[in-house]
N, C-alpha and C. Protein backbone atom coordinates (compact mmCIF):
# COMPACT_ATOMS: atom_id res chain seq x y z
N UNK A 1 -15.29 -25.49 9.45
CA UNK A 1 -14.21 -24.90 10.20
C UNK A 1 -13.59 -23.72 9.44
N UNK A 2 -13.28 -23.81 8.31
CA UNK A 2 -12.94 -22.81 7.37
C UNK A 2 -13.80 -21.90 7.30
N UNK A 3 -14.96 -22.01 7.41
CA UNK A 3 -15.67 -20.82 7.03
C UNK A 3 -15.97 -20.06 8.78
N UNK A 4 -15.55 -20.53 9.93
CA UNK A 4 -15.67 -19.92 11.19
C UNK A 4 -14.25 -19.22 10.93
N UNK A 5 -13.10 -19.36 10.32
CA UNK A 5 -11.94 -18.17 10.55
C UNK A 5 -12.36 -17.19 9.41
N UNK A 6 -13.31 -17.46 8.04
CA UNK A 6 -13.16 -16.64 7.51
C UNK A 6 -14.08 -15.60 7.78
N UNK A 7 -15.22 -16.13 8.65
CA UNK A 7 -15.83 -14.81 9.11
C UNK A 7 -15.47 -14.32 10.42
N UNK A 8 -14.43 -14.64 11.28
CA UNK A 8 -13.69 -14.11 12.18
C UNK A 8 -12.94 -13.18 11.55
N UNK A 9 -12.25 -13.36 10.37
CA UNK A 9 -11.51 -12.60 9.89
C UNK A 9 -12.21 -11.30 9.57
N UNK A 10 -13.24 -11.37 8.54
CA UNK A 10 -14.15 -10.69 8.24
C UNK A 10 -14.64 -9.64 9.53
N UNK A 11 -15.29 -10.14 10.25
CA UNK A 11 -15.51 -9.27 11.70
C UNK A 11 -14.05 -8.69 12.36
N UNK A 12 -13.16 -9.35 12.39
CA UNK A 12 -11.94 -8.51 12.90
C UNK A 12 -11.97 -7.76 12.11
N UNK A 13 -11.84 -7.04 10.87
CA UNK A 13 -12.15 -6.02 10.10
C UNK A 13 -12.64 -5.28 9.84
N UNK A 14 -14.10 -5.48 10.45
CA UNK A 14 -15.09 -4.40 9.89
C UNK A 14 -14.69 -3.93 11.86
N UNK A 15 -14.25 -4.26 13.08
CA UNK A 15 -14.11 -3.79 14.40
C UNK A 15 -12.82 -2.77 13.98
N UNK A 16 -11.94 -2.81 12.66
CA UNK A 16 -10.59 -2.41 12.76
C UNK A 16 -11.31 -0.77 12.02
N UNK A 17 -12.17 -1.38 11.19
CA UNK A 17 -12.56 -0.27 10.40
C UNK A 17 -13.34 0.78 11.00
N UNK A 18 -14.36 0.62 11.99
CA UNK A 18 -15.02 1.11 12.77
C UNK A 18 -14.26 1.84 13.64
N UNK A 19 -13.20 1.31 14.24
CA UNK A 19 -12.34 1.51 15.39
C UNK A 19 -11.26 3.17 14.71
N UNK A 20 -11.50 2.77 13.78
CA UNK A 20 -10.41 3.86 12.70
C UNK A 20 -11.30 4.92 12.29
N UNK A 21 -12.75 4.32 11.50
CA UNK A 21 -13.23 5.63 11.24
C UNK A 21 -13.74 6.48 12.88
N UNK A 22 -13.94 6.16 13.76
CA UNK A 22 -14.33 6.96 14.67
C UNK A 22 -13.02 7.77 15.07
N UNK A 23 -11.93 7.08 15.17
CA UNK A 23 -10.65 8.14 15.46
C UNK A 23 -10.33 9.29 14.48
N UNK A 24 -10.75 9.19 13.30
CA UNK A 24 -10.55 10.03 12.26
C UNK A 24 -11.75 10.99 11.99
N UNK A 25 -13.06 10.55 12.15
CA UNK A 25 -13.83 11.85 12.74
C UNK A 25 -13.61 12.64 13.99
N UNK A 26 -12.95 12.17 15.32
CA UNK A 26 -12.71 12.92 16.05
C UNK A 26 -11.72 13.43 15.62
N UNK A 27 -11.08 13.02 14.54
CA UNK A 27 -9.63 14.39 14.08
C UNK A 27 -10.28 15.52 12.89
N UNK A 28 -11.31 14.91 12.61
CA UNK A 28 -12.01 16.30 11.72
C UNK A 28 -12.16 16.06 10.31
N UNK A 29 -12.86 15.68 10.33
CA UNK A 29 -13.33 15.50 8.24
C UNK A 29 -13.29 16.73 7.15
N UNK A 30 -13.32 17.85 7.97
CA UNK A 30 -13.46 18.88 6.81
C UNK A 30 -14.17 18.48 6.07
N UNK A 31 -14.47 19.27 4.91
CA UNK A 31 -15.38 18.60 3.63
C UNK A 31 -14.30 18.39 2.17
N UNK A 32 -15.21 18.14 1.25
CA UNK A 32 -14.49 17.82 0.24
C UNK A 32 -13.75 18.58 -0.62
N UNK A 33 -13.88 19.85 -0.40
CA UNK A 33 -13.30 21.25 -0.38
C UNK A 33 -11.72 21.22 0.19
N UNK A 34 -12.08 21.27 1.41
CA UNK A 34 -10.87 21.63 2.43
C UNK A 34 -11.07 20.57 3.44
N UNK A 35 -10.29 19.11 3.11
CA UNK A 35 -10.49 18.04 3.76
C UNK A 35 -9.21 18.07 5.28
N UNK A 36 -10.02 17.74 6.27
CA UNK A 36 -9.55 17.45 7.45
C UNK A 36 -8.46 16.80 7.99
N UNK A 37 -8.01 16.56 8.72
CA UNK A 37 -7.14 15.68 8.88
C UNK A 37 -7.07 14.15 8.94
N UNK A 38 -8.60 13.69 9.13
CA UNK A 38 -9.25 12.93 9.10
C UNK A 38 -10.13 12.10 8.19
N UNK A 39 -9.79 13.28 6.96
CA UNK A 39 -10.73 13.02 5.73
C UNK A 39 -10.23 11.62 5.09
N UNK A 40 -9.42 11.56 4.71
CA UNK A 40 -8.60 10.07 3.78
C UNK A 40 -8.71 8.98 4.44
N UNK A 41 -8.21 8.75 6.30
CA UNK A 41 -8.70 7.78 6.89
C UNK A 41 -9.82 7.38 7.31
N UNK A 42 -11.12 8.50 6.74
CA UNK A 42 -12.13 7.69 7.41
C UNK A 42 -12.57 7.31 6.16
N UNK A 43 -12.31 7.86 5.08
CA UNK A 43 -12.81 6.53 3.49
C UNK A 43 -12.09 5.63 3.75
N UNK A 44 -10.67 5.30 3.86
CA UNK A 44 -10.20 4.37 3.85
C UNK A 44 -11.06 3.33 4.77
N UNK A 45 -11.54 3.66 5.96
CA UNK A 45 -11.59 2.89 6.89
C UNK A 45 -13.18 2.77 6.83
N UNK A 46 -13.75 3.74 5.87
CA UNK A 46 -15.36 3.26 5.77
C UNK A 46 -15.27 1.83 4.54
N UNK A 47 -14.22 2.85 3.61
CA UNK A 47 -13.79 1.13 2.25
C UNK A 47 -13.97 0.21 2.95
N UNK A 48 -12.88 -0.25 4.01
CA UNK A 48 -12.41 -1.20 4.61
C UNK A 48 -14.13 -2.01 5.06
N UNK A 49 -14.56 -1.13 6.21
CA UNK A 49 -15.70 -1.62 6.63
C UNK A 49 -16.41 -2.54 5.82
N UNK A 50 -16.64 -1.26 4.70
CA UNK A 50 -17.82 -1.90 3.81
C UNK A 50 -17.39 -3.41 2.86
N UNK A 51 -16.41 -2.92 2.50
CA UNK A 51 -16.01 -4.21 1.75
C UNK A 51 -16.12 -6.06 2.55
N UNK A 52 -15.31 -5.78 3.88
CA UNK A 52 -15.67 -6.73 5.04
C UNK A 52 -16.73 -7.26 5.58
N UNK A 53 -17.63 -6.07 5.36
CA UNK A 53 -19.51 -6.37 5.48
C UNK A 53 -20.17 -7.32 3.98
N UNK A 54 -19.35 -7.19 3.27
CA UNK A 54 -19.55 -7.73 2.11
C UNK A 54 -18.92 -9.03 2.17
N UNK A 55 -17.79 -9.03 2.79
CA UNK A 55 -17.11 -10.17 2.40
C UNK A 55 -17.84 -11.07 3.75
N UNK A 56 -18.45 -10.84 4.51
CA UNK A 56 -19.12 -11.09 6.03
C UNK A 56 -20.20 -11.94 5.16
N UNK A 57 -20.96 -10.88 4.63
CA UNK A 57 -22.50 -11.55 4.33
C UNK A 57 -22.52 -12.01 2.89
N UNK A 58 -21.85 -12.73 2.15
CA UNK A 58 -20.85 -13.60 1.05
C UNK A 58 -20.93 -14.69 2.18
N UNK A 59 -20.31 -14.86 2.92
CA UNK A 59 -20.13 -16.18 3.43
C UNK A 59 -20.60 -16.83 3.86
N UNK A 60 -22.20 -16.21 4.42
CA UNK A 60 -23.15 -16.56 4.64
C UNK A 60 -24.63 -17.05 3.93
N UNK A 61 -24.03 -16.41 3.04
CA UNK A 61 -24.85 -16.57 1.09
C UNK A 61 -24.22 -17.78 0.09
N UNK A 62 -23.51 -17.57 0.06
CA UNK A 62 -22.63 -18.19 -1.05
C UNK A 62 -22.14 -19.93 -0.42
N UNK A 63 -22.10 -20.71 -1.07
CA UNK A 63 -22.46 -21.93 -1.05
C UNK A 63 -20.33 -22.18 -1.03
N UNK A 64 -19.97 -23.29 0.05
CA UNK A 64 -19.21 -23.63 0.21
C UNK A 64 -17.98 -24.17 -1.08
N UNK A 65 -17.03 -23.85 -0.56
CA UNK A 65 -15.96 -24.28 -1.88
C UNK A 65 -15.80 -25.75 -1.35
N UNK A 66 -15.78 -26.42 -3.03
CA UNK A 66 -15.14 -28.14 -2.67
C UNK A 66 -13.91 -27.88 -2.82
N UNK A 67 -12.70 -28.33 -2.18
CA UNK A 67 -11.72 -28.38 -2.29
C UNK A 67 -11.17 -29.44 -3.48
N UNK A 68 -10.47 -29.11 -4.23
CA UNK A 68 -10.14 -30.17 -5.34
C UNK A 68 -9.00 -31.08 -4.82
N UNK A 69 -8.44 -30.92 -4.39
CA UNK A 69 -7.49 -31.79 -3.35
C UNK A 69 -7.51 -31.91 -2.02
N UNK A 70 -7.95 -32.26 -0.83
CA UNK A 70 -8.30 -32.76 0.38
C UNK A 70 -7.18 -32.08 0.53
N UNK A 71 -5.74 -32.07 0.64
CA UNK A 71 -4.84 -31.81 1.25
C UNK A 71 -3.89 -30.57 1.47
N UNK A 72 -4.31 -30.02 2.62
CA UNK A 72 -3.94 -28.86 3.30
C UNK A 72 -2.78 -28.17 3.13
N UNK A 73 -2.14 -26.64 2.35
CA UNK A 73 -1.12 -26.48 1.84
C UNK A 73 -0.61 -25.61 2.83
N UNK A 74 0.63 -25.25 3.01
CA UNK A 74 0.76 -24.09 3.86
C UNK A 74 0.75 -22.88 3.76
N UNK A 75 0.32 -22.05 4.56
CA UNK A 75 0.33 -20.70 3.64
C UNK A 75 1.08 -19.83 3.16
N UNK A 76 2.32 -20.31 3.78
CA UNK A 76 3.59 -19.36 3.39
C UNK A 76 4.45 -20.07 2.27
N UNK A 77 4.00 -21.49 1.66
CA UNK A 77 4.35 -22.00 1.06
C UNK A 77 5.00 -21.22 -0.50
N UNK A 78 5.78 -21.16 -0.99
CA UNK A 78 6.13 -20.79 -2.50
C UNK A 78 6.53 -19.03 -2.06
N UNK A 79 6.66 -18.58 -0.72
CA UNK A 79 6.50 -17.16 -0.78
C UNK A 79 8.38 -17.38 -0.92
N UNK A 80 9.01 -16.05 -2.22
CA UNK A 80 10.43 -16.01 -2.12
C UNK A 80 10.91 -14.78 -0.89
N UNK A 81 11.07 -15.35 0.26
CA UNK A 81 11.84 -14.69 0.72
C UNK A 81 13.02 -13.55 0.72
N UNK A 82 13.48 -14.26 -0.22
CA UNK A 82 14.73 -12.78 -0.39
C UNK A 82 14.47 -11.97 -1.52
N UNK A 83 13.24 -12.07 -2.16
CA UNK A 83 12.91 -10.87 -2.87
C UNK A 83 12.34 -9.93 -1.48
N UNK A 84 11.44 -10.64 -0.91
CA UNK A 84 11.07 -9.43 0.38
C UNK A 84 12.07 -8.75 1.00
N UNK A 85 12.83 -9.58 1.87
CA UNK A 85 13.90 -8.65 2.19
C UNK A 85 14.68 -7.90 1.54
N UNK A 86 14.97 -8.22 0.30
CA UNK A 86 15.30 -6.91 -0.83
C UNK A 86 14.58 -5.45 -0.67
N UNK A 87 12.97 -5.90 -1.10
CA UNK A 87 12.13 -4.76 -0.72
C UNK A 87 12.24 -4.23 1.00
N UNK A 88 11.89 -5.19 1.47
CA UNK A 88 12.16 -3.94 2.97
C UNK A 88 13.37 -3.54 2.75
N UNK A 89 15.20 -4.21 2.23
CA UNK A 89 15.93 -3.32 3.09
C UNK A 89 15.78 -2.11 2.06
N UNK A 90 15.57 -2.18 0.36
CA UNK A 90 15.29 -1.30 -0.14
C UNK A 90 14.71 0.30 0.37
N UNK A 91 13.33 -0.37 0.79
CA UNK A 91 12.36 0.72 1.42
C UNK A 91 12.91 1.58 2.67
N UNK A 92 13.67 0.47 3.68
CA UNK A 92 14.50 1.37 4.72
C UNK A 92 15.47 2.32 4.32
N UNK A 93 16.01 1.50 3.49
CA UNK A 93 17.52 2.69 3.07
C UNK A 93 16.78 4.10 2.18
N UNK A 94 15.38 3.45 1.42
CA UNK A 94 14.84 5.05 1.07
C UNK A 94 14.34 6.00 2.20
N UNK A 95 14.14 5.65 3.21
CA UNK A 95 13.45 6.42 4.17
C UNK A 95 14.49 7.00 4.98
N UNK A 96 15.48 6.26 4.86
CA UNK A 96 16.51 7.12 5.79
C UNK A 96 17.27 7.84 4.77
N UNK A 97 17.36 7.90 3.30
CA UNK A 97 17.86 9.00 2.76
C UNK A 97 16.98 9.46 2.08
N UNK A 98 15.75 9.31 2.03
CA UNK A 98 14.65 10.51 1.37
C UNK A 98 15.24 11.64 1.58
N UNK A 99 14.93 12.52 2.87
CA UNK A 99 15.23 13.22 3.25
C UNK A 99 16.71 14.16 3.00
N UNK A 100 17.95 13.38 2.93
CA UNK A 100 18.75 13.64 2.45
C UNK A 100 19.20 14.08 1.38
N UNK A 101 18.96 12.77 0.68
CA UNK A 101 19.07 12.93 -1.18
C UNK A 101 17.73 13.78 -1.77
N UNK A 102 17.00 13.91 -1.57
CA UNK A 102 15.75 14.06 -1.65
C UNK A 102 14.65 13.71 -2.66
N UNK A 103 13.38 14.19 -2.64
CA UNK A 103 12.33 13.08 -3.32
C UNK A 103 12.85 12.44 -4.60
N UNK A 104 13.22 13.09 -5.93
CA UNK A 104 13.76 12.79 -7.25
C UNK A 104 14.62 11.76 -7.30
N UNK A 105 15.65 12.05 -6.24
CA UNK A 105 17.01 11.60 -6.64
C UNK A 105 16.69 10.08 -5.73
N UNK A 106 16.39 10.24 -4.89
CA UNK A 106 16.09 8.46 -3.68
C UNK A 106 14.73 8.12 -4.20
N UNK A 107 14.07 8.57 -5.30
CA UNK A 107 13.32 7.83 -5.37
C UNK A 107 13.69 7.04 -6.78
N UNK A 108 14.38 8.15 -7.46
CA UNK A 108 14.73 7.10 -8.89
C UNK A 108 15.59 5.83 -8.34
N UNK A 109 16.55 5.99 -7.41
CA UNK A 109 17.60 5.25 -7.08
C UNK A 109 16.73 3.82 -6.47
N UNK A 110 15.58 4.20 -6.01
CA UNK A 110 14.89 3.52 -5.03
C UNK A 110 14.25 2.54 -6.22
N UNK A 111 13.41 3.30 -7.20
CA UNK A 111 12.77 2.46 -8.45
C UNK A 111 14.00 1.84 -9.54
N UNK A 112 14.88 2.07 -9.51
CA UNK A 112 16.17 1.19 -10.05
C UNK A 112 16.57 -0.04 -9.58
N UNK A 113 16.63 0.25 -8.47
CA UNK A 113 16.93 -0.93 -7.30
C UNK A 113 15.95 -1.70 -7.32
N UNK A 114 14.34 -1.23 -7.53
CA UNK A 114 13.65 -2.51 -7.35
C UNK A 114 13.04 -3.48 -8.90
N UNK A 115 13.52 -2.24 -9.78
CA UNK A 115 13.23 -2.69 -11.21
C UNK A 115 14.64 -4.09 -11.40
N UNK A 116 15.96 -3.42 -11.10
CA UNK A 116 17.26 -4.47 -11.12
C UNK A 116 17.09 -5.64 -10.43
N UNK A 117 17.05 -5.31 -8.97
CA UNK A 117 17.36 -6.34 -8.15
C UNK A 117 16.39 -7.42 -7.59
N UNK A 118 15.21 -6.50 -7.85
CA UNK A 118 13.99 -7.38 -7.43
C UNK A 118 12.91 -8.44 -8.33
N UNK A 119 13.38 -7.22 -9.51
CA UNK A 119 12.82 -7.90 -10.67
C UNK A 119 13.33 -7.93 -11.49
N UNK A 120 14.45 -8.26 -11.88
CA UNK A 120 15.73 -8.27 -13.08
C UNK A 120 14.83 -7.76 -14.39
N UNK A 121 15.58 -6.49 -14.98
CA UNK A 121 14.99 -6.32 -16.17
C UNK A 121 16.08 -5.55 -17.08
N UNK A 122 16.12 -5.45 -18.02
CA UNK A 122 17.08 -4.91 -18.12
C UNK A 122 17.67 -3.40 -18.39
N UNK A 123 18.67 -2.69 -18.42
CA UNK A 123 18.81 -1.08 -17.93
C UNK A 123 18.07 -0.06 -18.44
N UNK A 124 18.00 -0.42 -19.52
CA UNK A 124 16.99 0.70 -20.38
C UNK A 124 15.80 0.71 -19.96
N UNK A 125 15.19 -0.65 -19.42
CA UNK A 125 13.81 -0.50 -18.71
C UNK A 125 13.66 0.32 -17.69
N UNK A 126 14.82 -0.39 -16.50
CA UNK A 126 15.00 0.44 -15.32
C UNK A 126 14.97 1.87 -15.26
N UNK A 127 16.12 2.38 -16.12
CA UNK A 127 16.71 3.53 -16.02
C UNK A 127 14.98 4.57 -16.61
N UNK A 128 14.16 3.97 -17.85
CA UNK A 128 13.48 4.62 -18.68
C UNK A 128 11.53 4.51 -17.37
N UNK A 129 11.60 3.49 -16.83
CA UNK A 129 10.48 3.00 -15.79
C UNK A 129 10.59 3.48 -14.28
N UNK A 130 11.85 3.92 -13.95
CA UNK A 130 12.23 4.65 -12.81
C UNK A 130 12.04 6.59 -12.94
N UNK A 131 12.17 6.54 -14.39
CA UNK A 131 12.36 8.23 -14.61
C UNK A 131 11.10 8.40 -15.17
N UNK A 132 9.94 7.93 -15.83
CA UNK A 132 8.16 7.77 -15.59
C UNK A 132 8.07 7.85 -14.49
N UNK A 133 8.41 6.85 -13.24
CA UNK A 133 7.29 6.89 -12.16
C UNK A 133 8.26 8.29 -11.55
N UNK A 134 9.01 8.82 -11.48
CA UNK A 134 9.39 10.03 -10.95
C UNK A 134 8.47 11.23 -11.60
N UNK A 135 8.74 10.99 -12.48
CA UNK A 135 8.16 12.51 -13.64
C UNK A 135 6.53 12.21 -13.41
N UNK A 136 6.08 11.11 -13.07
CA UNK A 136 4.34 11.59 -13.19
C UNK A 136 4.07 11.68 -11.50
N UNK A 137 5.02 11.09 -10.62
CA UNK A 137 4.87 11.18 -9.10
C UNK A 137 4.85 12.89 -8.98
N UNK A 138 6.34 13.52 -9.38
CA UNK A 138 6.28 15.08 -9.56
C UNK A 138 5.55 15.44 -10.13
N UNK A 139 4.80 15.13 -11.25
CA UNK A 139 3.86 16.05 -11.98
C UNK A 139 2.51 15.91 -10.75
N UNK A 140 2.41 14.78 -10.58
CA UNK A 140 0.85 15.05 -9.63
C UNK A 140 1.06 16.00 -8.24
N UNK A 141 2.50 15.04 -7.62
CA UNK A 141 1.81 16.01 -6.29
C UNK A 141 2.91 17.32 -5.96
N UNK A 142 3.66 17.80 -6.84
CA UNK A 142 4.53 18.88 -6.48
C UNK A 142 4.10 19.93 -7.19
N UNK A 143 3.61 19.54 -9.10
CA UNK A 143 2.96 20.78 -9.66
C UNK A 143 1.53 20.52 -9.64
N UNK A 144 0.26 19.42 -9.99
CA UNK A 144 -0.83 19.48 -9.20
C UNK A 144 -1.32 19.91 -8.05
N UNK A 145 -0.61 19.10 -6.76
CA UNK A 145 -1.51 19.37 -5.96
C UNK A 145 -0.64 20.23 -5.44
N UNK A 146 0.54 20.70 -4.83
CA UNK A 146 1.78 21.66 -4.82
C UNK A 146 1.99 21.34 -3.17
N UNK A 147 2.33 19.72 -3.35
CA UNK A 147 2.77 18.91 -2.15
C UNK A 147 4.13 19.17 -2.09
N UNK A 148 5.18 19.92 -1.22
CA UNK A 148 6.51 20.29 -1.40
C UNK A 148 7.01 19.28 -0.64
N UNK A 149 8.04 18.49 -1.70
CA UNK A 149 9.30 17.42 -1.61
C UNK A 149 10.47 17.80 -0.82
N UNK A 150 11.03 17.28 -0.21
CA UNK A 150 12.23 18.03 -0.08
C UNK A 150 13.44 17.65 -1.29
N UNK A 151 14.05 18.45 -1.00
CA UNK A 151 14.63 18.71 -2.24
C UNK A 151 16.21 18.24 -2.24
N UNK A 152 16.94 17.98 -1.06
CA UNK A 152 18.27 17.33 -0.93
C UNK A 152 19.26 18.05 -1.22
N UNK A 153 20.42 17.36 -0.57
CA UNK A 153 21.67 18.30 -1.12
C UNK A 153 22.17 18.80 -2.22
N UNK A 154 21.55 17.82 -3.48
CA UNK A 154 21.53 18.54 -4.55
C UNK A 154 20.88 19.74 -5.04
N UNK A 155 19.67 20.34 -4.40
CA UNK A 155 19.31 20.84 -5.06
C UNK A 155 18.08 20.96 -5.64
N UNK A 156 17.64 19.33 -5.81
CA UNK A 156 16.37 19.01 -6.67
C UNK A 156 16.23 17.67 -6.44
């Protein structure tokens, strides 16, 4: 029985992946030069495929798991809830002031919040692990690739 959802699962995946890369060649692949609009989702969605084709014909190869305990756990079992909702309302309140505050400033505020509240650590981490992932986020895609941030009422 277990192994009929896990290759349902498996096939719902490689139909999601298929279903995606064909929408993303009709938006245009460009080449690897000057990639399309389409270019990123159809790796993603060829990854996806392929990996699922793998994980498909694995299950059909590979010799059944014994369960070490007969007894059925739930799956949402042990998940902490209010760290998640931390992160979503986190993530909402960045998206509605990205734009505002702009990339630097809502995103340090954003990696503070989840270094403090989500994962208690203490300030010097936060403050020093929030201003890394800013400074190498800006270094890649504002002076690398020269992806323009907006920049907020401040300024920067």
């Amino acid at each position: 029985m277990v192994k009929i959802h896990h290759r349902t699962g498996s096939i719902f995946w490689i139909v999601i992946g298929v279903y995606v890369s064909i929408g993303a060649y009709r938006l245009g692949l460009g080449n690897f030069h000057q990639p399309g609009p389409g270019f990123i989702f159809f790796l993603a969605a060829l990854f996806l495929t392929i990996l699922s084709a793998i994980d498909l014909g694995s299950s059909f190869i590979g010799k059944p798991k014994v369960a070490v305990d007969k007894k059925e756990k739930p799956i949402w079992v042990g998940v902490r809830w209010q760290k998640v909702l931390l992160v979503l309302a986190g993530l909402s309140l960045y998206t509605y002031l990205f734009n505002y505050l702009g990339f630097l400033t809502a995103t340090f505020l954003l990696m503070v919040f989840l270094f403090k509240a989500v994962e208690p650590t203490k300030w010097w981490i936060s403050i020093v692990g929030s201003l890394t992932t800013i400074l190498i986020s800006y270094g890649i895609f504002e002076l690398w690739l020269k992806v323009p941030f907006p920049q907020g009422f401040l300024g920067f």
